[in-house]
C-alpha atoms as a PDB file:
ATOM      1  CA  UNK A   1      32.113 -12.123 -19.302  1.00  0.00           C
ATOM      2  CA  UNK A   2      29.838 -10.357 -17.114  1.00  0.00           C
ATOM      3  CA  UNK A   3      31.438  -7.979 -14.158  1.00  0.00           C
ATOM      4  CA  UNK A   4      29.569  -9.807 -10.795  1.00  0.00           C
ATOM      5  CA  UNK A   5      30.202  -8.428  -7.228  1.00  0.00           C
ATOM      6  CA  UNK A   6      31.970 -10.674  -4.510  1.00  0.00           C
ATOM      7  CA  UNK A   7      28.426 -10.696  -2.714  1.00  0.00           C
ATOM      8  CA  UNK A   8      26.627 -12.212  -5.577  1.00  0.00           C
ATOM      9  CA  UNK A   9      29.862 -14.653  -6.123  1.00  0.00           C
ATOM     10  CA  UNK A  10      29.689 -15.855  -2.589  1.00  0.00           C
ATOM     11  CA  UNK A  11      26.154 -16.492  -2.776  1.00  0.00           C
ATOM     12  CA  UNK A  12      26.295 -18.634  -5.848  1.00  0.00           C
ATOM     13  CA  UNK A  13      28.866 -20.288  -4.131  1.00  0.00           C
ATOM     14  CA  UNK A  14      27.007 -21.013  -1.350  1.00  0.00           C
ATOM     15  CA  UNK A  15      23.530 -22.273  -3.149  1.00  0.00           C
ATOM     16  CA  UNK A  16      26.137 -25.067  -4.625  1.00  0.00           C
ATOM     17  CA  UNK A  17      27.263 -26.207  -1.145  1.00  0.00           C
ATOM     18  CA  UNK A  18      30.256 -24.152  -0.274  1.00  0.00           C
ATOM     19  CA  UNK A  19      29.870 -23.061   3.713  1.00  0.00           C
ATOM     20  CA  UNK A  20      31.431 -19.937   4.725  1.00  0.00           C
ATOM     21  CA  UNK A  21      34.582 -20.833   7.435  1.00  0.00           C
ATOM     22  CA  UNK A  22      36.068 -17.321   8.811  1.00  0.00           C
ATOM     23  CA  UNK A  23      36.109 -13.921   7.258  1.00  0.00           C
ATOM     24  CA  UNK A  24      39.526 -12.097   7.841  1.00  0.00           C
ATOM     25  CA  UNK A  25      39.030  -8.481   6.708  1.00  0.00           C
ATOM     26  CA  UNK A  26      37.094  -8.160   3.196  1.00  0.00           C
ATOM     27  CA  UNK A  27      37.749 -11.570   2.201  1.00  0.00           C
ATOM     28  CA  UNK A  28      35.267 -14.497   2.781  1.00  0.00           C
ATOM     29  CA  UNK A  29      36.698 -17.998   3.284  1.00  0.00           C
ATOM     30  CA  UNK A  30      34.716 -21.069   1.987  1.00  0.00           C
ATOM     31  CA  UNK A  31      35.575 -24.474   2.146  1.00  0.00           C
ATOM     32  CA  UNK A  32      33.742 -27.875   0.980  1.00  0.00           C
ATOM     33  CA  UNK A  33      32.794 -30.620   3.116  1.00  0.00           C
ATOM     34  CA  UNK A  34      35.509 -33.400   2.009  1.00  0.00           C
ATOM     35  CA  UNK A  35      37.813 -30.737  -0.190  1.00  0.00           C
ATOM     36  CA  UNK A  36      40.534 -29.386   0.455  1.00  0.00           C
ATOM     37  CA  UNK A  37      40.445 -26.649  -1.795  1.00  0.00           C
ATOM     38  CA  UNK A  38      39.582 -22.762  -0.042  1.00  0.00           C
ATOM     39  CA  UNK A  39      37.807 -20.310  -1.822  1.00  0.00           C
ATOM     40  CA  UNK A  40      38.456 -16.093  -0.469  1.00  0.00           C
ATOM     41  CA  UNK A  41      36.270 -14.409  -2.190  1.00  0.00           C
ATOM     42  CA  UNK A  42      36.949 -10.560  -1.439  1.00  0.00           C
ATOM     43  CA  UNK A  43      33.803  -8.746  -0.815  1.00  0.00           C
ATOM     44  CA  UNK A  44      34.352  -4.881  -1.465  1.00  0.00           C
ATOM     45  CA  UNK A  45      31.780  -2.356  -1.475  1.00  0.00           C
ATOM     46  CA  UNK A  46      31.208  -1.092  -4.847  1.00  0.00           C
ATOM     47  CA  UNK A  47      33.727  -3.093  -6.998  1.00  0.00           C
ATOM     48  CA  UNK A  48      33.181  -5.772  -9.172  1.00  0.00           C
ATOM     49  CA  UNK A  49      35.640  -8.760  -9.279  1.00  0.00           C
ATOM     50  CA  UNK A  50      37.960  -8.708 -12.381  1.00  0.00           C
ATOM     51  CA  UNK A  51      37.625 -11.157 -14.996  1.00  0.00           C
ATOM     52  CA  UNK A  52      40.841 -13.391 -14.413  1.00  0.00           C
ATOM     53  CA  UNK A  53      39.825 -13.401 -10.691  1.00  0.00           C
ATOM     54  CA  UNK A  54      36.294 -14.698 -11.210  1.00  0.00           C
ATOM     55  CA  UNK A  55      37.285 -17.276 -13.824  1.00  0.00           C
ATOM     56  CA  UNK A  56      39.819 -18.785 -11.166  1.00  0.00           C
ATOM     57  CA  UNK A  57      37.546 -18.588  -8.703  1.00  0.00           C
ATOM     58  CA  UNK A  58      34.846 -20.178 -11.140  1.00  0.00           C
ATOM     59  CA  UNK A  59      37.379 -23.447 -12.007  1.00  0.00           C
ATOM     60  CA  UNK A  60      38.245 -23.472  -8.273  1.00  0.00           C
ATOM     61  CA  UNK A  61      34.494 -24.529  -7.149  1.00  0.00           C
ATOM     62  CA  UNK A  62      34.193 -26.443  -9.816  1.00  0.00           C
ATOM     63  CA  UNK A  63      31.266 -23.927 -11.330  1.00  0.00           C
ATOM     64  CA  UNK A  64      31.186 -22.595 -15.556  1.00  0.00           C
ATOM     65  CA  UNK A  65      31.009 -19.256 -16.628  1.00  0.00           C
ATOM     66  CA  UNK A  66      27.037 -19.894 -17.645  1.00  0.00           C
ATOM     67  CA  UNK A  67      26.324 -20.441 -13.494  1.00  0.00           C
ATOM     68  CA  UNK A  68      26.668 -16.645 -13.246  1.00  0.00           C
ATOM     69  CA  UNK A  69      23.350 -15.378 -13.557  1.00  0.00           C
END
């Protein structure tokens, strides 16, 4: 799988209807209109997101590996 940045994440995230609700410290939290399920997403400078993070992230907005550009 391909390393991707919490940035990039979080936009991806976004473009597929997630809407950003607070940030507390480095991590983003998104929610869903009509889910309950949160997303954090931690955005850190120069350090990609590792793999079993991503993929749990992934299944958790309901997005596949093959969305990551």
């Amino acid at each position: 799988m391909k390393s991707v940045f919490g940035k990039d994440l979080a936009r991806l995230v976004e473009k597929h209807g997630w809407q950003l609700l607070r940030v507390h410290g480095s991590h983003h939290i998104y929610g869903k209109p009509g889910s309950i399920v949160r997303l954090s997403i931690p955005i850190h400078a120069n350090k990609p997101l590792k793999t079993g993070l991503l993929r749990h992230l992934l299944k958790m907005a309901g997005l596949q590996e093959t969305d990551v550009e």
